[in-house]
N, C-alpha and C. Protein backbone atom coordinates (compact mmCIF):
# COMPACT_ATOMS: atom_id res chain seq x y z
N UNK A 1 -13.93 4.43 -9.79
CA UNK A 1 -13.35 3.84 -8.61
C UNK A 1 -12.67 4.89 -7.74
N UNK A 2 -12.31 6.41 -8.08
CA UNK A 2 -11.70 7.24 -7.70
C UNK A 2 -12.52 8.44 -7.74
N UNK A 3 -12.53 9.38 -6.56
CA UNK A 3 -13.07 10.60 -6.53
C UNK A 3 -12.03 11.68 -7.19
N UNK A 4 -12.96 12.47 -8.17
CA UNK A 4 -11.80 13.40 -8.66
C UNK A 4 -10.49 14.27 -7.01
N UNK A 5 -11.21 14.83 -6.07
CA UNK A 5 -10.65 15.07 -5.32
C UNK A 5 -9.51 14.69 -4.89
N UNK A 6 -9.98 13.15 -4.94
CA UNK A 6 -8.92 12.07 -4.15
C UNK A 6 -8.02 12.34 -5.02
N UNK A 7 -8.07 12.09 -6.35
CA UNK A 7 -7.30 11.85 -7.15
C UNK A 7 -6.29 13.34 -7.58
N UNK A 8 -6.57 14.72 -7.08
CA UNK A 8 -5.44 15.22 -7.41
C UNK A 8 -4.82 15.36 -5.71
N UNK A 9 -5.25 15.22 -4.78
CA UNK A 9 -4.33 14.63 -3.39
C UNK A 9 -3.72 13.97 -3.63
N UNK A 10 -3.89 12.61 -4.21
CA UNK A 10 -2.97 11.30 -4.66
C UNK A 10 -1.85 11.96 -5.24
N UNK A 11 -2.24 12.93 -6.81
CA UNK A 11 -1.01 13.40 -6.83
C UNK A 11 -0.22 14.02 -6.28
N UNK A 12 -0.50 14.98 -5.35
CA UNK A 12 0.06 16.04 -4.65
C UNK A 12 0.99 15.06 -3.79
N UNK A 13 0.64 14.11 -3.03
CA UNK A 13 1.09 13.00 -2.46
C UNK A 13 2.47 12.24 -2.82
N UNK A 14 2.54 12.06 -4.21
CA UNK A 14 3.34 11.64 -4.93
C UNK A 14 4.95 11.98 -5.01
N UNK A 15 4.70 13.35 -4.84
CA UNK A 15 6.19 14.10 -4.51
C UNK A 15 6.34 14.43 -3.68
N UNK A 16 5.59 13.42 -2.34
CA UNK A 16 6.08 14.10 -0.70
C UNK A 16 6.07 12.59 0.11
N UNK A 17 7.16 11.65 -0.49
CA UNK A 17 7.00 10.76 0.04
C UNK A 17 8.10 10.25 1.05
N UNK A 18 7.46 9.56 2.40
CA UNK A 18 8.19 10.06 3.30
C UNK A 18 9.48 8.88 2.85
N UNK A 19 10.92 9.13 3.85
CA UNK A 19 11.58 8.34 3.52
C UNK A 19 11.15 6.49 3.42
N UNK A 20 10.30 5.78 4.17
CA UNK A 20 9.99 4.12 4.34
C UNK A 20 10.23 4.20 2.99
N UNK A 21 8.46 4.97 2.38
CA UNK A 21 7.88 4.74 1.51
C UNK A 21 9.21 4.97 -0.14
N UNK A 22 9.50 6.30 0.62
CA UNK A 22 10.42 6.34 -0.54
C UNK A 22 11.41 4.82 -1.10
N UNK A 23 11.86 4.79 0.41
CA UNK A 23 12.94 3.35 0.48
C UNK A 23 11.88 2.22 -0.73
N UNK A 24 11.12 1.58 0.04
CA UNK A 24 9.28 0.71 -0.67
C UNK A 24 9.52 0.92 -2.22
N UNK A 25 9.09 2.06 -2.79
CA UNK A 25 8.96 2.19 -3.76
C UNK A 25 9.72 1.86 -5.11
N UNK A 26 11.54 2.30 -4.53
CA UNK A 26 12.48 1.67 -5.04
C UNK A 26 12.11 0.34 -5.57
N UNK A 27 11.57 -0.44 -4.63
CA UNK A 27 11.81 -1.91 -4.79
C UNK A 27 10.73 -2.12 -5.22
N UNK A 28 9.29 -1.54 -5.45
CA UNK A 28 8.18 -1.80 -6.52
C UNK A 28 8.04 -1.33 -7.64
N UNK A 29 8.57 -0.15 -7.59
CA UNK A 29 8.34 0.49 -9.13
C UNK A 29 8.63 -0.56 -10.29
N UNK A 30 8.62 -0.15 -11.51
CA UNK A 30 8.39 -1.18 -12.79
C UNK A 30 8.75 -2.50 -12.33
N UNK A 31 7.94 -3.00 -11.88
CA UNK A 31 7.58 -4.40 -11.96
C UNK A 31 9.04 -5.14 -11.21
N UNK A 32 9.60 -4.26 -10.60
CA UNK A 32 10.71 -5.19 -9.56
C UNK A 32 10.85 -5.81 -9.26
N UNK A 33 9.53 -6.07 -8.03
CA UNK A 33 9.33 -7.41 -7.18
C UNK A 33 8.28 -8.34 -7.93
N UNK A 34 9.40 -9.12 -8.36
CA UNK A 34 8.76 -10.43 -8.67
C UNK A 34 7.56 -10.21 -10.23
N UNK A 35 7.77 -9.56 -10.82
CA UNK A 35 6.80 -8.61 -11.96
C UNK A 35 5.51 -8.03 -11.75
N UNK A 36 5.36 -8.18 -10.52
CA UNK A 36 4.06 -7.18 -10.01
C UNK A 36 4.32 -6.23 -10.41
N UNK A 37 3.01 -5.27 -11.01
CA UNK A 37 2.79 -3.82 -10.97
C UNK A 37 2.40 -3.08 -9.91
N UNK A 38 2.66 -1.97 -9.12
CA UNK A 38 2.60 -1.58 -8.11
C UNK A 38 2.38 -0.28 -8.66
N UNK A 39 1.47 0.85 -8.34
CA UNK A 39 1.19 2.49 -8.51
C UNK A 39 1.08 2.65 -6.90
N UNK A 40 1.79 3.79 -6.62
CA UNK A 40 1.77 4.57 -5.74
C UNK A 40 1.16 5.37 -5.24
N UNK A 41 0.78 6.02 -3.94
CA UNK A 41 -0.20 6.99 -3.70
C UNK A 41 -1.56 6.95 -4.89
N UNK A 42 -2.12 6.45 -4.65
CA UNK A 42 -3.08 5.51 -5.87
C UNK A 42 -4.70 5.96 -4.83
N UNK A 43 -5.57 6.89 -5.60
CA UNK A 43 -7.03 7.00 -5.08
C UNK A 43 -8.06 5.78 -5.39
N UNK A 44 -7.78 5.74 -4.16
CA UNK A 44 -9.57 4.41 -4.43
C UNK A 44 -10.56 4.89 -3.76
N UNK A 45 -11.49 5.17 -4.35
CA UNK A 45 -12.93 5.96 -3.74
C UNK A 45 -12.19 7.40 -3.48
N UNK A 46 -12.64 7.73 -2.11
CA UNK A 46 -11.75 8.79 -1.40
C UNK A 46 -10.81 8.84 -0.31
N UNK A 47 -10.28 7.39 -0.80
CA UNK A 47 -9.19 7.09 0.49
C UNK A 47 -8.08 6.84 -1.28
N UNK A 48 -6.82 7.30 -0.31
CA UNK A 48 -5.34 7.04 -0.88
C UNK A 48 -4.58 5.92 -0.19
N UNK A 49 -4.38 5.04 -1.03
CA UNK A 49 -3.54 3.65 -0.48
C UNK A 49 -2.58 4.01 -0.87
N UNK A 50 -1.23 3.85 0.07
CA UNK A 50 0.55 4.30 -0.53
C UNK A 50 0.68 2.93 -1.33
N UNK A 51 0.57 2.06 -1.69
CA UNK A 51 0.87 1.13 -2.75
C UNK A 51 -0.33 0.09 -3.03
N UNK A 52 -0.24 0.03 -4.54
CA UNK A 52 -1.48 -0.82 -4.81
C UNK A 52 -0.95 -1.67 -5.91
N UNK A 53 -1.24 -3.18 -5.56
CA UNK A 53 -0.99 -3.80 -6.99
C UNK A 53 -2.53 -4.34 -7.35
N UNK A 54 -3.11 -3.68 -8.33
CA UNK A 54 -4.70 -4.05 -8.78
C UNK A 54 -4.81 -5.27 -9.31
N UNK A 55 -3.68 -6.17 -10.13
CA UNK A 55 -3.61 -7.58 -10.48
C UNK A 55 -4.01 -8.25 -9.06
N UNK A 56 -3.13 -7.81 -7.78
CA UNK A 56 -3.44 -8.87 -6.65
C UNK A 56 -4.49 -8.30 -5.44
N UNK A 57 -4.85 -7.36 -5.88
CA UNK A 57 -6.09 -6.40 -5.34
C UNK A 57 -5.45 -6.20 -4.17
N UNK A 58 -4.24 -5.98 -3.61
CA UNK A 58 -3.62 -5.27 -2.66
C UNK A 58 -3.43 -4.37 -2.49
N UNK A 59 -3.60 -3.80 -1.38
CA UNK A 59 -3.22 -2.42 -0.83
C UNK A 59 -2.20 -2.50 0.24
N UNK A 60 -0.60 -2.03 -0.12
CA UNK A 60 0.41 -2.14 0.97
C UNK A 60 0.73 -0.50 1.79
N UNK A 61 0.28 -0.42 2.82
CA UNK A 61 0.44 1.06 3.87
C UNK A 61 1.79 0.62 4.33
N UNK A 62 2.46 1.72 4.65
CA UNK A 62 3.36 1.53 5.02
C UNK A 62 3.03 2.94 6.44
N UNK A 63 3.19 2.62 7.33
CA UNK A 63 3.22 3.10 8.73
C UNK A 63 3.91 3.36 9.79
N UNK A 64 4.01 4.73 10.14
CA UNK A 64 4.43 5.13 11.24
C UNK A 64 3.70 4.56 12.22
N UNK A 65 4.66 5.16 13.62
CA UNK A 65 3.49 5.19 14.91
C UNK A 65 2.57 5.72 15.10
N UNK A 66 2.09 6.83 14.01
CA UNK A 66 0.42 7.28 14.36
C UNK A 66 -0.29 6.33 13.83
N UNK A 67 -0.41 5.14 13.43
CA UNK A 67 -0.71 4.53 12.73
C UNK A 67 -1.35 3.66 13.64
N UNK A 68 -0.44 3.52 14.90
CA UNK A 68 -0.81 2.23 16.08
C UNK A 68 -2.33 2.19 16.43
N UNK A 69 -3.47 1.34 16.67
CA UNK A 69 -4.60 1.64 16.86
C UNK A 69 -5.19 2.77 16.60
N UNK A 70 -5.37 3.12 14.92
CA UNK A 70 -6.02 4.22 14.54
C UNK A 70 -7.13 3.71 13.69
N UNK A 71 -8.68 4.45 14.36
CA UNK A 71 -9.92 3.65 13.86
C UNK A 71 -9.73 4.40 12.70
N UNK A 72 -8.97 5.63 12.37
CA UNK A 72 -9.37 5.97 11.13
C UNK A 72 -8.77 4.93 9.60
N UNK A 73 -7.80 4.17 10.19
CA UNK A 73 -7.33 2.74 9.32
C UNK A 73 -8.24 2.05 9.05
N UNK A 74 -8.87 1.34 10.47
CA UNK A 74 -9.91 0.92 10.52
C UNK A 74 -10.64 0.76 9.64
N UNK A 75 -11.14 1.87 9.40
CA UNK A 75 -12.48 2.28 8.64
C UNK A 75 -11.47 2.48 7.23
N UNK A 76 -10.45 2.94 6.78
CA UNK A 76 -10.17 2.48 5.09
C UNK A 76 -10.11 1.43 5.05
N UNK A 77 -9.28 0.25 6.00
CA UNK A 77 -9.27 -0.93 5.68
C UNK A 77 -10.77 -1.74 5.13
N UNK A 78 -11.25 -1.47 6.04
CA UNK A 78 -12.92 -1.84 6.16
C UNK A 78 -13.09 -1.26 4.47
N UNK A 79 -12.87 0.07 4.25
CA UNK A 79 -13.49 0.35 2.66
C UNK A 79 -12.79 -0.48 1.25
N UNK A 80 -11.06 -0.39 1.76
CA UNK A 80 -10.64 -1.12 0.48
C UNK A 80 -11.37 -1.93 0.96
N UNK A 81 -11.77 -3.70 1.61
CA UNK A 81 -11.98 -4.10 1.48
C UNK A 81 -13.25 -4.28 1.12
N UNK A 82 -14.12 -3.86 1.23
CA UNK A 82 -15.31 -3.62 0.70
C UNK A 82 -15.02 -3.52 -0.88
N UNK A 83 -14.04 -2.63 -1.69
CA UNK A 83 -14.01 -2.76 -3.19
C UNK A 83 -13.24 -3.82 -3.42
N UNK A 84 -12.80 -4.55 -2.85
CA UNK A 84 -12.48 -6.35 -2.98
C UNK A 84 -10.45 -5.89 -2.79
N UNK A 85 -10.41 -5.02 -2.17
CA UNK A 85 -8.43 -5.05 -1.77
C UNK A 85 -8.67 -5.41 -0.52
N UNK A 86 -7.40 -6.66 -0.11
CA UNK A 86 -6.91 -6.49 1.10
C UNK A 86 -5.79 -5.96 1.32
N UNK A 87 -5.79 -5.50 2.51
CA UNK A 87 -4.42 -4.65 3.04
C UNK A 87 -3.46 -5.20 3.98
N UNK A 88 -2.17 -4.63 3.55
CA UNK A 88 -1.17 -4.95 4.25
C UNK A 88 -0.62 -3.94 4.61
N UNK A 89 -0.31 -4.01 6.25
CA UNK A 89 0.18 -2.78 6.92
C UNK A 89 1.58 -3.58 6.97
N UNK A 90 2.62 -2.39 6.91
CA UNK A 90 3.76 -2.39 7.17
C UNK A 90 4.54 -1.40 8.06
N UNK A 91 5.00 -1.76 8.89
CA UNK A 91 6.40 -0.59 9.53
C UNK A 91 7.47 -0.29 8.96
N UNK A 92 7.34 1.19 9.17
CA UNK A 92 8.22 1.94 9.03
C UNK A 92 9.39 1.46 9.03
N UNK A 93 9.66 1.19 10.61
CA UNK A 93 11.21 0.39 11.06
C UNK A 93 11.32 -0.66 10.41
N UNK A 94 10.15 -1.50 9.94
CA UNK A 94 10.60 -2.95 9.56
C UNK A 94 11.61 -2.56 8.01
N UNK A 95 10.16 -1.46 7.11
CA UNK A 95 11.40 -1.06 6.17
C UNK A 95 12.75 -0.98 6.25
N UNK A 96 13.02 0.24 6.70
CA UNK A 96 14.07 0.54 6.60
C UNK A 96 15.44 -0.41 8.37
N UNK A 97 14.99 -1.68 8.41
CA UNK A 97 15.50 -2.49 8.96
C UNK A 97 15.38 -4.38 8.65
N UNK A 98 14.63 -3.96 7.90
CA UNK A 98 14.27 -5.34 7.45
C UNK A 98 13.59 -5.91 6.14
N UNK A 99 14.22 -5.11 5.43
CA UNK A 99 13.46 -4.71 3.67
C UNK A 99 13.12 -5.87 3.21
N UNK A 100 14.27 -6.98 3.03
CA UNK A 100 14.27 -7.90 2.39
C UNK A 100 12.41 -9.10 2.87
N UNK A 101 12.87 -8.53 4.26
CA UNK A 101 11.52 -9.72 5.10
C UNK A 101 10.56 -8.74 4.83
N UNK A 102 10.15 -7.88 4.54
CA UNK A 102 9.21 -7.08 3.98
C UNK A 102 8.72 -7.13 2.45
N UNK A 103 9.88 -7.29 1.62
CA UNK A 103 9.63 -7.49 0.35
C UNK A 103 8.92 -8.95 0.59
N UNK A 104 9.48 -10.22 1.07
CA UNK A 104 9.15 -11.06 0.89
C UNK A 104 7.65 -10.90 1.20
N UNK A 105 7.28 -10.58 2.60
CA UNK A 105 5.94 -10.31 2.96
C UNK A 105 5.47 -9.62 1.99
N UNK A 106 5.29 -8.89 1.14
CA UNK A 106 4.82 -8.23 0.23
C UNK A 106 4.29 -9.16 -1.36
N UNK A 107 5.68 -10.16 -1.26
CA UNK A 107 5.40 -10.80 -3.01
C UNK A 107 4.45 -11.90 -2.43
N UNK A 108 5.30 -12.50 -1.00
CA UNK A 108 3.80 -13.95 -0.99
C UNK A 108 2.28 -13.36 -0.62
N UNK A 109 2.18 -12.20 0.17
CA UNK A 109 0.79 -11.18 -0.02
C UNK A 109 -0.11 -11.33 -1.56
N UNK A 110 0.91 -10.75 -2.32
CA UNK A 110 0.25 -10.81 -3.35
C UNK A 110 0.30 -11.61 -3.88
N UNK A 111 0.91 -13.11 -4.03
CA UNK A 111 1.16 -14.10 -4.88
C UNK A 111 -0.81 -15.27 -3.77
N UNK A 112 -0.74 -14.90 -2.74
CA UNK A 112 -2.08 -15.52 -1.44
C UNK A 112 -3.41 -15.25 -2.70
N UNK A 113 -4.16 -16.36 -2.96
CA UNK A 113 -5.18 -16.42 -3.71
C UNK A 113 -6.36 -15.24 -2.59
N UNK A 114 -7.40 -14.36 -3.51
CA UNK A 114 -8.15 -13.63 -2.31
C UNK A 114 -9.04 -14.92 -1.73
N UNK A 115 -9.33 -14.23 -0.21
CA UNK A 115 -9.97 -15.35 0.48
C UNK A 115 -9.30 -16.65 1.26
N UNK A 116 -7.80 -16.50 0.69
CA UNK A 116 -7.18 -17.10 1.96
C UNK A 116 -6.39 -16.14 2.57
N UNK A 117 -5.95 -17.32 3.96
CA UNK A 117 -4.73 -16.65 5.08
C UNK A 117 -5.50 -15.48 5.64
């Protein structure tokens, strides 16, 4: 499911995480929210998703403003979904201004059977 490549980027990734994500992670790591498992900077194919829970086949990005209409999203979104993840983009600002409505968006994300909403 992972290109070796991808997969030591992913790690390299791991210890350069920007503050959102850093903030994010807090609140997913061991099974926090709501007992989801969540891995971080996580290779799928040769794209890196900043959070993945594989129980709910999610992929959560968390995004700056280069982020705003970028086909290169586009086209990962288009790939996780193709290996059966949907994605959830998140802001930056919403993080670190609105965690709680983010977490929530995050547990009913993954709690959404695939194929709805």
């Amino acid at each position: 499911m992972r290109s070796d490549r991808a997969a030591v980027f992913a790690r390299e990734l791991r210890g350069e995480l920007t503050d959102a994500e850093s903030i994010l992670w807090r609140h997913l790591r061991d099974r926090r929210l709501a007992g989801l498992k969540f891995g971080r900077q996580v290779a799928i194919g040769a794209s890196i998703a900043d959070f993945v829970c594989f129980e709910a086949k999610l992929v959560v990005e968390a995004d700056g403003g280069q982020h705003a209409d970028n086909p290169k999203d586009v086209r990962r979104d288009a790939f996780f979904a193709s290996q059966g993840f949907r994605t959830l983009r998140i802001w930056n600002i919403d993080i670190q201004g609105n965690l709680e409505g983010v977490l929530d968006t995050i547990e009913n994300a993954a709690r959404e059977k695939p194929g709805a909403g």
